[in-house]
Protein backbone atom coordinates (compact mmCIF):
# COMPACT_ATOMS: atom_id res chain seq x y z
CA UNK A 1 -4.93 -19.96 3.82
CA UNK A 2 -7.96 -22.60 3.42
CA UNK A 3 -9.50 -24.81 0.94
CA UNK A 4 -12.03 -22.55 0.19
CA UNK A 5 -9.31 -19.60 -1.27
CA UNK A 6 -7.32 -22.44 -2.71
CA UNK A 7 -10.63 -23.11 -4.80
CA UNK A 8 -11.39 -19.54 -5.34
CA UNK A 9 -7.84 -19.02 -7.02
CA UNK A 10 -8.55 -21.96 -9.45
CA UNK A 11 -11.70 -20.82 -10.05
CA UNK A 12 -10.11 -16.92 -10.80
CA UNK A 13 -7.95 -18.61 -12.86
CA UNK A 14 -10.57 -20.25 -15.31
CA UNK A 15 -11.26 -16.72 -16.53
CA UNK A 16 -7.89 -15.94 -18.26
CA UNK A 17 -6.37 -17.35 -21.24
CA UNK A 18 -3.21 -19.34 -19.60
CA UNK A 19 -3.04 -22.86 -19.22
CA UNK A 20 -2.02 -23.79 -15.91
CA UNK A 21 0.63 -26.15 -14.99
CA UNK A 22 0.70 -25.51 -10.97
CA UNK A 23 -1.09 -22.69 -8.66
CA UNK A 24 0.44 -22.64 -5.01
CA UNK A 25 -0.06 -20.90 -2.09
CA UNK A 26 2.64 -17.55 -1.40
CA UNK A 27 1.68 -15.43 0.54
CA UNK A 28 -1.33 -14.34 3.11
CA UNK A 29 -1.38 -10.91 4.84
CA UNK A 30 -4.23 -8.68 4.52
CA UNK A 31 -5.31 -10.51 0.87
CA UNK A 32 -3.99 -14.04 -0.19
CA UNK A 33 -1.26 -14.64 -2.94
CA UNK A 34 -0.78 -17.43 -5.45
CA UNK A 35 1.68 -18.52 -7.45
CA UNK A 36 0.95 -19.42 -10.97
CA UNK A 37 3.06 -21.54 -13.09
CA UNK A 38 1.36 -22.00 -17.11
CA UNK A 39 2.69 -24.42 -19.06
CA UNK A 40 4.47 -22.42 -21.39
CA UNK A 41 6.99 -21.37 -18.64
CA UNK A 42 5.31 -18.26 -17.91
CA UNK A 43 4.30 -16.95 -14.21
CA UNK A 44 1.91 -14.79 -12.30
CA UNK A 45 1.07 -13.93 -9.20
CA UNK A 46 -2.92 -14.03 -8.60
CA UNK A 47 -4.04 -11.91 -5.80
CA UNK A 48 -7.43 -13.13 -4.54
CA UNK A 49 -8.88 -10.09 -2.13
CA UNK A 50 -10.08 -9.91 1.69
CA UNK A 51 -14.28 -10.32 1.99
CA UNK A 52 -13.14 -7.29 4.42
CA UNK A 53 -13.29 -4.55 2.58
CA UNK A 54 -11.73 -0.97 3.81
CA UNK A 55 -10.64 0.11 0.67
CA UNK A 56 -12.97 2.66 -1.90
CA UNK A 57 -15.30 0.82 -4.21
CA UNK A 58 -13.80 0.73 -7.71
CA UNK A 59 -9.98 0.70 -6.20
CA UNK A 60 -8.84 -2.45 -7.41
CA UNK A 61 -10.39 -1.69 -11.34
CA UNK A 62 -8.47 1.99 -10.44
CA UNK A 63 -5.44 0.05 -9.14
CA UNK A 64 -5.37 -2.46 -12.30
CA UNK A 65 -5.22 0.97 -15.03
CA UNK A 66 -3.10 2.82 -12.74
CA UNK A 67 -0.28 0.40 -12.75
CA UNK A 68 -0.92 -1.15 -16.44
CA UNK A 69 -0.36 3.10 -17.40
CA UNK A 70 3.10 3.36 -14.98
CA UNK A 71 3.97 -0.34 -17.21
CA UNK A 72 3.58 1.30 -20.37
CA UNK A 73 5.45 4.28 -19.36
CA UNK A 74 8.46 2.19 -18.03
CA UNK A 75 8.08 2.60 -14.35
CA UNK A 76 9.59 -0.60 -11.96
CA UNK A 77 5.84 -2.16 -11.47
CA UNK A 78 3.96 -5.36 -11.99
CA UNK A 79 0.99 -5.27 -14.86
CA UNK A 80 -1.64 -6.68 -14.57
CA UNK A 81 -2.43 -9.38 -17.37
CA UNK A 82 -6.42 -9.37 -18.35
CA UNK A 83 -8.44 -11.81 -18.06
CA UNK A 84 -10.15 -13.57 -21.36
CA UNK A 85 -12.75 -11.25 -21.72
CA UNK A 86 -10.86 -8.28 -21.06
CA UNK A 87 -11.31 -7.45 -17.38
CA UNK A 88 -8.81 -6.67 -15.13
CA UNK A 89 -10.42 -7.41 -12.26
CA UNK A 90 -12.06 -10.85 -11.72
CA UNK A 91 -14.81 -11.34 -8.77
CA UNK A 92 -15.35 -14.84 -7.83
CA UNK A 93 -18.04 -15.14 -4.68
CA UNK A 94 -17.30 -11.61 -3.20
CA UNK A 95 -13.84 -11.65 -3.65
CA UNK A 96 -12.07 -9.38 -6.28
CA UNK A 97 -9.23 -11.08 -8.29
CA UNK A 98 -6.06 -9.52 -10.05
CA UNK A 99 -3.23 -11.06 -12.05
CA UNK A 100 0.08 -9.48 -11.85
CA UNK A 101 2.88 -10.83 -13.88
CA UNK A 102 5.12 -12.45 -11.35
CA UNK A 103 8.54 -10.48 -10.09
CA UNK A 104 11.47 -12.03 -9.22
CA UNK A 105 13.54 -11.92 -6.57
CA UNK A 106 13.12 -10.84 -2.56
CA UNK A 107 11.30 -8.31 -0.88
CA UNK A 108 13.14 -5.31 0.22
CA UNK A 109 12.65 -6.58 4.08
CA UNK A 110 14.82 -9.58 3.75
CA UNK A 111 18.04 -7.34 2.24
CA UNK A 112 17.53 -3.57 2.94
CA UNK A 113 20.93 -2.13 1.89
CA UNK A 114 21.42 1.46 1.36
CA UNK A 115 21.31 0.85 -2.28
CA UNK A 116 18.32 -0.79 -2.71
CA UNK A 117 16.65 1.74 -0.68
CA UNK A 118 17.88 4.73 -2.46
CA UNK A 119 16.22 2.72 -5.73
CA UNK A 120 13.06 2.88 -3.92
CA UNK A 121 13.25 6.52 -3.61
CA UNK A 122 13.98 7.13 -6.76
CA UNK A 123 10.97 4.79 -7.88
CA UNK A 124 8.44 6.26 -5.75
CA UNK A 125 9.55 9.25 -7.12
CA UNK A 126 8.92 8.51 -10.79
CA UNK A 127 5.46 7.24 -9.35
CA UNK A 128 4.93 10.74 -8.53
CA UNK A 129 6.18 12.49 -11.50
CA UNK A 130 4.04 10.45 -13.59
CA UNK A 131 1.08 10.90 -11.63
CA UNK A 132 1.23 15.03 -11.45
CA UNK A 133 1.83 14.90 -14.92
CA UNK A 134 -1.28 12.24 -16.30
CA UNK A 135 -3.54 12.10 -13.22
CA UNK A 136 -4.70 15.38 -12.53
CA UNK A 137 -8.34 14.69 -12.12
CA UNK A 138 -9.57 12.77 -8.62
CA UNK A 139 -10.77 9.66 -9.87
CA UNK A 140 -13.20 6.90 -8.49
CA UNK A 141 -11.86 4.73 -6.42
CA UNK A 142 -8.85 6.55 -4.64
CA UNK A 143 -9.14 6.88 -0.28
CA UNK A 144 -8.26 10.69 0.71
CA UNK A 145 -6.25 11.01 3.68
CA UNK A 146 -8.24 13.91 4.67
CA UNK A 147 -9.05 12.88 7.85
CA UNK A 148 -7.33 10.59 10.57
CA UNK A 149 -8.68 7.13 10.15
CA UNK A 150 -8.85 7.32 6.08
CA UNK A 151 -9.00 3.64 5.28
CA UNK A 152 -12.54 2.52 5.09
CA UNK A 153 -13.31 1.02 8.33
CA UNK A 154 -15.36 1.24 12.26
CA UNK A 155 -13.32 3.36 14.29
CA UNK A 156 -12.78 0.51 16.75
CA UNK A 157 -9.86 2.33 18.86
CA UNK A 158 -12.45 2.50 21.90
CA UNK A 159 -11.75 -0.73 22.77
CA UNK A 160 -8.26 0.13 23.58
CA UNK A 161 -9.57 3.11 26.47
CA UNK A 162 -9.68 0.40 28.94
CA UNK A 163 -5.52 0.65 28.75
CA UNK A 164 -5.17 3.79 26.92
CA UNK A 165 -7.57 6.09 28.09
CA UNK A 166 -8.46 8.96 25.61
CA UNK A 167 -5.06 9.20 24.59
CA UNK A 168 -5.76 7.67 20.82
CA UNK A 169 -8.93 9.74 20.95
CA UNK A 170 -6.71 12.69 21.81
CA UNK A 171 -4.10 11.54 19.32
CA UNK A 172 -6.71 11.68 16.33
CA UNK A 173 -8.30 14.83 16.90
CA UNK A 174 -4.45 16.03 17.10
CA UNK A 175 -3.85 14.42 13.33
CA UNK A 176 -7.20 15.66 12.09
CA UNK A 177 -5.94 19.00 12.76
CA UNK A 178 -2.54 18.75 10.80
CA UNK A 179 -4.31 17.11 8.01
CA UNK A 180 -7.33 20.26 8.30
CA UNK A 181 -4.35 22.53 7.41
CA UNK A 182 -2.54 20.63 4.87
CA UNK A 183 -5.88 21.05 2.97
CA UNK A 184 -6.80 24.23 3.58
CA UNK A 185 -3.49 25.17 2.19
CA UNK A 186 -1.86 22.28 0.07
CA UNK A 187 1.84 22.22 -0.93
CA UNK A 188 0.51 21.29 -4.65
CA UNK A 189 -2.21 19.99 -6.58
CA UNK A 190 -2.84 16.63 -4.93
CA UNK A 191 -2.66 13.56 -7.41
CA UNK A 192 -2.23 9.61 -6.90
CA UNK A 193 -0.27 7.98 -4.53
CA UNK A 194 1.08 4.71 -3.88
CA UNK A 195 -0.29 4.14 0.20
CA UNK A 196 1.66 1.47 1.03
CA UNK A 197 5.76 1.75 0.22
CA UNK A 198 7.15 -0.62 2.69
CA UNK A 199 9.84 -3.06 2.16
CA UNK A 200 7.25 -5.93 1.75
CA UNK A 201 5.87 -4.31 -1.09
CA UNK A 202 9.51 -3.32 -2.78
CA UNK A 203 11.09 -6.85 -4.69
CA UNK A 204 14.45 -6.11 -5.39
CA UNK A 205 16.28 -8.59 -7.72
CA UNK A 206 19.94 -8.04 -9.26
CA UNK A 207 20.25 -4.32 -7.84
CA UNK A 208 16.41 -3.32 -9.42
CA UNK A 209 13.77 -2.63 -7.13
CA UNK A 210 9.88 -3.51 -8.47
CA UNK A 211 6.93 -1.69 -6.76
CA UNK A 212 4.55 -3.98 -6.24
CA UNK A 213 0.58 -3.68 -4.42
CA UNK A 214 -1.13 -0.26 -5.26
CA UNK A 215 -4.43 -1.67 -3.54
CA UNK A 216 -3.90 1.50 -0.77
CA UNK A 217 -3.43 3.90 -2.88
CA UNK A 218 -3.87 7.52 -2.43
CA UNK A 219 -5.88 10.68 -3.53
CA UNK A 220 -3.44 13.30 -1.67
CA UNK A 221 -0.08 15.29 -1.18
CA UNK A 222 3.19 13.37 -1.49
CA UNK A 223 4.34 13.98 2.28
CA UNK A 224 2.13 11.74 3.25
CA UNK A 225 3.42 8.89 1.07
CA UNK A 226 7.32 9.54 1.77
CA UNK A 227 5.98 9.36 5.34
CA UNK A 228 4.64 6.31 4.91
CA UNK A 229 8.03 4.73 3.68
CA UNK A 230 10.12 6.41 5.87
CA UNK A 231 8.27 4.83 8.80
CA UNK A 232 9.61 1.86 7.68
CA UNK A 233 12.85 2.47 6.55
CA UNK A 234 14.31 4.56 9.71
CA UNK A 235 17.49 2.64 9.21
CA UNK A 236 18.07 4.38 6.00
CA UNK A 237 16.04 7.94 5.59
CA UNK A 238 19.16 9.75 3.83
CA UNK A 239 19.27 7.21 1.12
CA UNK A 240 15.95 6.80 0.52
CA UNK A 241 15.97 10.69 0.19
CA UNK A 242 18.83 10.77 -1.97
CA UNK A 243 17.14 8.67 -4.06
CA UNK A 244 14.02 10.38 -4.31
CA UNK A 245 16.01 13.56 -5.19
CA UNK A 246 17.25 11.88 -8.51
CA UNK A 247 13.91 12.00 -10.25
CA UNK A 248 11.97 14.88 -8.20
CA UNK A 249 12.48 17.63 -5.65
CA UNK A 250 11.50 16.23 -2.08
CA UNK A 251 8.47 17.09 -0.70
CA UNK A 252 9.57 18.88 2.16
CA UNK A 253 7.30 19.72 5.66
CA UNK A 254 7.82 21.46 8.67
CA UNK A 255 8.93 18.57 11.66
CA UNK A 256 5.54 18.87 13.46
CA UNK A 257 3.81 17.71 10.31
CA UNK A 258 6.09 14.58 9.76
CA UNK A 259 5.66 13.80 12.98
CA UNK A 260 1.58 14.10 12.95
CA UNK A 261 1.31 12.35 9.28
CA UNK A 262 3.64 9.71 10.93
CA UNK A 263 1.21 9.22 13.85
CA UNK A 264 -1.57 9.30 11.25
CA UNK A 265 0.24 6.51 9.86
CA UNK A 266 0.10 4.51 13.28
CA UNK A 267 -3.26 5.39 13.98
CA UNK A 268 -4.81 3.42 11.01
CA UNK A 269 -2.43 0.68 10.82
CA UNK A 270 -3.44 -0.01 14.60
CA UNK A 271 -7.33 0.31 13.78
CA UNK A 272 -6.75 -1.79 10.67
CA UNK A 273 -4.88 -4.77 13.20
CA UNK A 274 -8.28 -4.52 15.25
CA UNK A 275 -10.45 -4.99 12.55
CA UNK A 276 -8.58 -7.87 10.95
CA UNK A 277 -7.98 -9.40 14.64
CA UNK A 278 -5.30 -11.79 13.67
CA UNK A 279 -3.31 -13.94 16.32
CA UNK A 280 -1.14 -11.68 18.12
CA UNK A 281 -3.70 -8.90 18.58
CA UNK A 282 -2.07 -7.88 21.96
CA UNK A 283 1.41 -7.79 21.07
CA UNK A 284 0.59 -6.04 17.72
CA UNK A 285 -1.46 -3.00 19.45
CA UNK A 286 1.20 -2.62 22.05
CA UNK A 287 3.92 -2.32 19.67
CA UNK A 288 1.78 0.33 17.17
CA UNK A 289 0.14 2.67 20.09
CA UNK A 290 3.97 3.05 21.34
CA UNK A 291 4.83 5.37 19.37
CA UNK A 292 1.41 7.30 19.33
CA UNK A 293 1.89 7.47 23.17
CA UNK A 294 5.05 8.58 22.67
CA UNK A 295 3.91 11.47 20.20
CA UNK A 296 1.34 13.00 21.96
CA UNK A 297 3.38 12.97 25.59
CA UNK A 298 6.42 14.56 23.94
């Protein structure tokens, strides 16, 4: 975090209705978080966006009515509070701004218990149910994992033949395939997703779980979002099953699928580390190709 995003928050902030008592720097990963304390004891958490962009145009104004609807409708997730002239999302010098009321407590990473992870189930679940039922219709704004590199960025996974050879090449022609038949003959009508249920994204507080960051979400089939939290929460697949189960049947696929949408999974997480290029590049695509390499030699 710099100056310059610390300035960009304070300006965001200008635009809403809430008198500010403190704004401090949270968190940083792929966009920047702030604290905000107002002075009547109230607290958000202002997301100021990445100039990168590899989301769809329109996702974060998608993202904003998306989770204000699940709100309303009593789903675990944090609004997101307008801004004084209505907006819910705020652009201040290429970067797009959301307020989320703030959520206590810890991210799911720091205390993954079998509990807490069958509550995530069961919440991405209810995600689901309410997005068959109310979001039937594509809308603006929403990536399709249709093919294997879905976010919205350069394929840059030629740099990597020098160690790899074609094997990531071979590895994504190998996805495109699975994903090919999963829309030539979907398991139902394909609705929103959330694109990103990992533990950072889960805050758990007092046995509750909150959903928080829809910015990835998903035009699609829910496989590939159970897939997506399941590669992250190996240690505990029955409970977060279980938990799904409570609110809605689990969307079931044949092992060679899991296994392709989990690569698929890899595959953009490790072309999304190469576009962002943070410290630790080497160690990062070592530790996300494993698995790839492993996939397409078994």
């Amino acid at each position: 975090m710099n100056d310059e995003v610390d300035a960009l928050a304070r300006d965001a902030l200008r635009r809403y209705d809430i008198q500010v008592a403190d704004c401090t720097f949270a968190a940083e990963a792929f966009n920047t978080v702030f604290r905000v304390d107002a002075a009547n004891g109230s607290r958000y958490a202002l997301r100021v966006g990445s100039l990168l962009r590899i989301h769809m145009d329109g996702c974060e104004e998608l993202e904003a009515a998306w989770v204000n609807e699940l709100h309303a409708a009593g789903l675990p997730v944090a609004p997101v509070v307008p801004a004084r002239d209505g907006s819910l999302v705020v652009d201040v010098d290429d970067r797009r701004c959301l307020l989320f009321e703030w959520v206590p407590g810890r991210r799911l990473h720091d205390d993954p218990t079998p509990a807490l992870v069958h509550a995530t189930g069961a919440a991405l679940a209810a995600v689901h149910e309410h997005a068959a039922r109310h979001r039937i219709e594509r809308p603006a704004g929403a990536l399709v994992p249709d093919r294997a590199l879905y976010l919205r960025a350069d394929n840059r996974l030629e740099e990597l033949r020098p160690v790899y050879g074609t094997v990531l090449d071979d590895a994504c022609a190998r996805v495109q395939g699975v994903f090919d038949a999963l829309w030539r003959d979907p398991p139902h009508s394909p609705h929103l997703l959330h694109g990103d249920v990992q533990p950072k994204n889960v805050i758990a507080d007092r046995g509750r779980v909150t959903l928080i960051d829809f910015q990835d979400l998903l035009w699609g089939f829910e496989i590939v979002d159970v897939v997506i939290a399941l590669r992250h929460d190996t240690q505990e697949p029955d409970a977060f099953r279980a938990g799904y189960e409570t609110v809605r049947r689990w969307p079931d696929a044949a092992p060679e699928t899991v296994a392709a949408l989990t690569a698929a999974r890899y595959l953009n997480v490790l072309n999304f580390g190469l576009s962002v290029r943070k410290a630790g590049l080497d160690e990062f695509v070592a530790r996300i190709a494993e698995p790839v390499v492993a996939w397409m030699a078994g």
